[in-house]
Protein backbone atom coordinates (compact mmCIF):
# COMPACT_ATOMS: atom_id res chain seq x y z
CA UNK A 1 158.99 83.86 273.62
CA UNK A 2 160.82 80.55 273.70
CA UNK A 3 164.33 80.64 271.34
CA UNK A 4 164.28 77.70 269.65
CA UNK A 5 168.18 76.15 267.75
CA UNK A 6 168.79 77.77 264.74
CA UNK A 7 170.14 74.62 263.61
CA UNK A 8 166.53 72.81 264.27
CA UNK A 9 164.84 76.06 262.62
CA UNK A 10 167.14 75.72 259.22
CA UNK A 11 166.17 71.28 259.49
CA UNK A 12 162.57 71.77 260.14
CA UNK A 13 162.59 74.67 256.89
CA UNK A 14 164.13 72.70 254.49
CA UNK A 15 161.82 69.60 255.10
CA UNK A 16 158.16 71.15 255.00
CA UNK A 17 158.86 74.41 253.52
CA UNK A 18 158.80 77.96 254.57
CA UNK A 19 155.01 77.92 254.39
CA UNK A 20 154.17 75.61 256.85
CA UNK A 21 156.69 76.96 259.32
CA UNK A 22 154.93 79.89 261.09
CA UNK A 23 157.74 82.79 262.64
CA UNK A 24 156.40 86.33 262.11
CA UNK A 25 154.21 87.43 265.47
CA UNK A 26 150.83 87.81 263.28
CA UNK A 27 151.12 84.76 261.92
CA UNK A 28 151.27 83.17 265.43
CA UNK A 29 148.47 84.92 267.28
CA UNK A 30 145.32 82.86 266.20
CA UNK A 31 147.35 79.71 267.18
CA UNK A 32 148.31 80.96 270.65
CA UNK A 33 145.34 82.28 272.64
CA UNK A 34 143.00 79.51 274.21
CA UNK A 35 138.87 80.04 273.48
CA UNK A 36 138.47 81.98 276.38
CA UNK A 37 141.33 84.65 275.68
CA UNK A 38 142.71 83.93 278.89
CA UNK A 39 145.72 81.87 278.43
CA UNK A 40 148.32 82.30 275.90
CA UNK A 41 151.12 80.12 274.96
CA UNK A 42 154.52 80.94 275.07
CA UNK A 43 155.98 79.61 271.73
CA UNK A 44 157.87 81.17 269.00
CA UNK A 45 156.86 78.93 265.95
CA UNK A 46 153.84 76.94 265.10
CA UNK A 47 154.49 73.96 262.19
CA UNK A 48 151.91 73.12 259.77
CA UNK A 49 152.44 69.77 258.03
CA UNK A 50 149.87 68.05 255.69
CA UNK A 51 150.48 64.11 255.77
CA UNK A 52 151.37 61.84 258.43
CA UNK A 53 154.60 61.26 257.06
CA UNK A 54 155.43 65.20 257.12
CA UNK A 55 154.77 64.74 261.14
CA UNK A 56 156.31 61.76 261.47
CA UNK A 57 159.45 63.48 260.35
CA UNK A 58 158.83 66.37 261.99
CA UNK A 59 158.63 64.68 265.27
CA UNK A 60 161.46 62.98 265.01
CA UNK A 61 163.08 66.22 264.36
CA UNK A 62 161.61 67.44 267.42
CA UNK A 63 163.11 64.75 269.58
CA UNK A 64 166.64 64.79 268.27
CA UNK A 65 166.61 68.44 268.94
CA UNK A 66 165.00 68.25 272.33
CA UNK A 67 162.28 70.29 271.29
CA UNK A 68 158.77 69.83 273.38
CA UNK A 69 155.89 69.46 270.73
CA UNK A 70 152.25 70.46 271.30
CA UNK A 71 149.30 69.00 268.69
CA UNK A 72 146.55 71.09 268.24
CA UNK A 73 143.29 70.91 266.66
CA UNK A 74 140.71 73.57 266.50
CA UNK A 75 141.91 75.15 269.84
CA UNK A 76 137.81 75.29 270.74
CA UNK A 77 139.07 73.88 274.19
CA UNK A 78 138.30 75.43 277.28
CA UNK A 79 141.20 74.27 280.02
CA UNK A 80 144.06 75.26 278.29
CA UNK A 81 145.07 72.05 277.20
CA UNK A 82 146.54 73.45 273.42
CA UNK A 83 148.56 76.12 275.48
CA UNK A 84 152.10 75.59 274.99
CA UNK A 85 155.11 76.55 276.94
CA UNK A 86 158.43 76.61 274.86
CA UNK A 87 158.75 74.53 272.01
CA UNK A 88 156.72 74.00 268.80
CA UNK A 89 152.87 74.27 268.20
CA UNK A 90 151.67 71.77 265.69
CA UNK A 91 148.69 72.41 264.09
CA UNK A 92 146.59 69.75 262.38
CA UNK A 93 144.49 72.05 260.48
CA UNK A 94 145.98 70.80 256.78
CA UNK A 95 145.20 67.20 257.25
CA UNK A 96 141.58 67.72 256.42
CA UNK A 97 140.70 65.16 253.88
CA UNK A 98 137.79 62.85 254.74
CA UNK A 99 139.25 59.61 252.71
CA UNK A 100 136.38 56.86 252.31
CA UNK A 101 132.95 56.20 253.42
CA UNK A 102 131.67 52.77 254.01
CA UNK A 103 127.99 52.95 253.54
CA UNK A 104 128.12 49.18 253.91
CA UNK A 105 129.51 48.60 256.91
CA UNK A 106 129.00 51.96 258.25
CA UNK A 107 132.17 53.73 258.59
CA UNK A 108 134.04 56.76 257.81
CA UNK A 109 138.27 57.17 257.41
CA UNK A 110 139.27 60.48 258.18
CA UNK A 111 142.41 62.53 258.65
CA UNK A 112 142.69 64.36 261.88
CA UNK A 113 142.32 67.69 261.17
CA UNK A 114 138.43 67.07 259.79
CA UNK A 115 136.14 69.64 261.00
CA UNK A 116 133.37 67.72 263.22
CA UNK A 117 130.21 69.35 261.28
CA UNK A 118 132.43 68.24 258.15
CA UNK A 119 132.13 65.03 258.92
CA UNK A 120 128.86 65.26 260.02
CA UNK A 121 127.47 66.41 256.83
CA UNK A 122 129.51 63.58 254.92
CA UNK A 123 128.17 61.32 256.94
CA UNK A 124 123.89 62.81 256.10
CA UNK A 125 124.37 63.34 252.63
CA UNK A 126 126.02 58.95 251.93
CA UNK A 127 122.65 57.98 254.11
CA UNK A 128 124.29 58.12 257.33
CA UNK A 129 125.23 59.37 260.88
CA UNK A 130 128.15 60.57 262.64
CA UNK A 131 126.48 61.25 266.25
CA UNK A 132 129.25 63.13 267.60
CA UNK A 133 127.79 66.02 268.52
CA UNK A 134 128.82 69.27 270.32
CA UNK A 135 128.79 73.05 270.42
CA UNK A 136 132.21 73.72 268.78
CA UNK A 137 131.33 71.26 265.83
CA UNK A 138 131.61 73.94 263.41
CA UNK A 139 134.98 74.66 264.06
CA UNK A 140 136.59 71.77 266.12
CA UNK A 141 138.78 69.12 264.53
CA UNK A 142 138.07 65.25 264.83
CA UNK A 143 141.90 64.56 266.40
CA UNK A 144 141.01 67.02 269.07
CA UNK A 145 137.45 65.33 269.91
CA UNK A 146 139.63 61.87 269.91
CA UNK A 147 142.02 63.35 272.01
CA UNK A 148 139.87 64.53 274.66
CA UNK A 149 137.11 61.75 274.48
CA UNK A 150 134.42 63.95 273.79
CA UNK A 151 131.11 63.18 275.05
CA UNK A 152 128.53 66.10 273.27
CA UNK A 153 124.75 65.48 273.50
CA UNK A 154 124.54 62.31 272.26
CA UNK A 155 126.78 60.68 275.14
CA UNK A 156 124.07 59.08 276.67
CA UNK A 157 122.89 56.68 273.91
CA UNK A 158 125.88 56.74 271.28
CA UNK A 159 128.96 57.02 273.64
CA UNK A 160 131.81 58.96 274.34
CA UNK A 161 134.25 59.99 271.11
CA UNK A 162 136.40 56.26 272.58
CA UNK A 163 132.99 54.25 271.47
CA UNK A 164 132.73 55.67 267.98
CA UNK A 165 135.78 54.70 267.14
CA UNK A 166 137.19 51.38 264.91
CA UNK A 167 140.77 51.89 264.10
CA UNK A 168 143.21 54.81 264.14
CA UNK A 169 147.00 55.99 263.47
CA UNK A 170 149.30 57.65 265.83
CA UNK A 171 152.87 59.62 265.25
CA UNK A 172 154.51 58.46 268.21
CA UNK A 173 156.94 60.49 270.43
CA UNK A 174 159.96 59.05 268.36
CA UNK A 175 158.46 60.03 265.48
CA UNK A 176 157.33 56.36 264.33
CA UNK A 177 153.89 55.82 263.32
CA UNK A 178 151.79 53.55 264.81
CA UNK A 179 148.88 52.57 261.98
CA UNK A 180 145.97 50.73 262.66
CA UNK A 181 143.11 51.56 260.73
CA UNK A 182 141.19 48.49 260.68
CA UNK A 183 137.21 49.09 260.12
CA UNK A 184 135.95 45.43 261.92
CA UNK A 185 133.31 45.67 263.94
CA UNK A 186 134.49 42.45 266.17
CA UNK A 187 138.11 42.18 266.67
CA UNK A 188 139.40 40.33 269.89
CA UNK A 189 142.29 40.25 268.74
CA UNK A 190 144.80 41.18 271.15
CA UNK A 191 145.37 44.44 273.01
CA UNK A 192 143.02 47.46 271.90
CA UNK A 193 145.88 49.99 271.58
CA UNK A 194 143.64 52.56 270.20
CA UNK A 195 142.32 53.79 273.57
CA UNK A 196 145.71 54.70 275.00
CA UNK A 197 145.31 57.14 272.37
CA UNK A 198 141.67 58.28 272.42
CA UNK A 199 141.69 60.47 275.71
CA UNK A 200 145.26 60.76 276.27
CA UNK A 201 145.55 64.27 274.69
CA UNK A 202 148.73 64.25 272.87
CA UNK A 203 150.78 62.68 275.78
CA UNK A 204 151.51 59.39 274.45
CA UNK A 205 151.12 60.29 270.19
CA UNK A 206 149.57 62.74 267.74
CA UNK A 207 146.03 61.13 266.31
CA UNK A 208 146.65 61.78 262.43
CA UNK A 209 143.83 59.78 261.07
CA UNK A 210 140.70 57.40 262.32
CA UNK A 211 138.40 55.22 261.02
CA UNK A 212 134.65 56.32 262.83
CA UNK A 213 131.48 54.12 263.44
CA UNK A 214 128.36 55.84 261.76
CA UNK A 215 124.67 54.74 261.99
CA UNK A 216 121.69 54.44 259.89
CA UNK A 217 120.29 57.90 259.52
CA UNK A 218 117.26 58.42 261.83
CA UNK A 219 114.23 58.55 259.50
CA UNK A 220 112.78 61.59 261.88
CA UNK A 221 114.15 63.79 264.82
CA UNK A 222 112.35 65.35 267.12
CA UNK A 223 113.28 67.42 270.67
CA UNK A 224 111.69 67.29 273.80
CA UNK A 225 111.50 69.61 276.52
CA UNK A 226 111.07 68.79 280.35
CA UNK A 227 110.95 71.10 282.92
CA UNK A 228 111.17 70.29 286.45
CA UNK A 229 111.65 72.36 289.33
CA UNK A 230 113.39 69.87 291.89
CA UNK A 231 117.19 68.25 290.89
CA UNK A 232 115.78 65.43 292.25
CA UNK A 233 113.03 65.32 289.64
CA UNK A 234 115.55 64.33 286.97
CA UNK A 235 116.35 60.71 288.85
């Protein structure tokens, strides 16, 4: 594995604690291994912070050490995109608190690390509904669905993860935060900075919290299955 400074070790200790810095080999191997078991990073600690301002800082650390930094969510991914080589792993796991619902104008502010079916069941229980929807729910985190623009099954009529989405913060690469959180339905205001974000995957920021569109709850669901025997049936 990856040696990291010691220097940047002893920094990144003192500020969140020995707790949230992950060393010993057991420790590491949930955080390292993609879904599939097929890839595995090569990375000697993984960081656990649980505010925005705890990344921001450790971040900044990051860059004035030289240290590559890789956010990951509920590492439910299937490319390989949370794999790591050298540097730090930085999960988002503790930033799990969903902050306010809006059952008036239909909205939800979460932190990053929010389990999707979390969420979901927030959402049902204030009258509402978050239509995100996708196999991992029970275990992936909101940041990563941002991150990767997630489509699940209700792409077709609700959007991709991008169209659910009102306002949002960002740790930046310096370790500044970018905060935007704003909950309007119409704003033409300007440049929509948000969906540089949404999609990029970590590349340009870390997603620490967003504020999410929901919908009246349907009043009845119901599935229908059609079964055709020609692809180009479906058209």
């Amino acid at each position: 594995m990856t040696k990291l400074p010691k220097v940047f070790l002893k920094e990144l200790t003192k500020l969140l604690g020995r707790n949230a810095v992950l060393t010993e080999t057991e420790d590491l191997l949930p955080y390292l291994k993609d879904e599939r078991g097929l890839l595995e990073s090569d990375c000697s600690l993984v960081i656990r912070p649980k505010t925005t301002g705890e990344i921001s800082e450790t971040v900044g650390l990051c860059a004035k050490h030289r240290v590559p930094v890789v956010p990951l969510g509920g590492n439910t991914g299937l490319v390989g995109g949370g794999i790591a080589s050298g540097g730090v792993i930085l999960s988002l796991e503790k930033l799990n608190r969903i902050i306010h619902i809006d059952t008036l104008n239909h909205t939800m502010t979460v932190e990053a690390g929010c389990i999707l079916a979390n969420i979901q069941k927030a959402a049902d229980e204030a009258g509402c509904l978050f239509p995100l929807s996708l196999g991992a729910e029970g275990s992936c985190q909101i940041g990563g669905n941002l991150s990767t623009n997630a489509g699940g099954v209700g792409v077709l009529h609700y959007g991709n993860a991008r169209d659910l989405v009102l306002g949002i913060e960002v740790v930046l690469p310096n370790g500044l935060i970018y905060e935007n959180l704003k909950a309007l339905r119409k704003d033409n205001t300007g440049y929509d900075l948000k969906q540089l974000f949404i999609g990029a995957e970590g590349t340009l920021g870390i997603i620490t919290k967003a504020v999410l569109k929901l919908y009246p709850r349907p009043r009845a669901f119901a599935t229908i299955l059609v079964a055709l025997e020609e692809l180009d049936e479906i058209l």
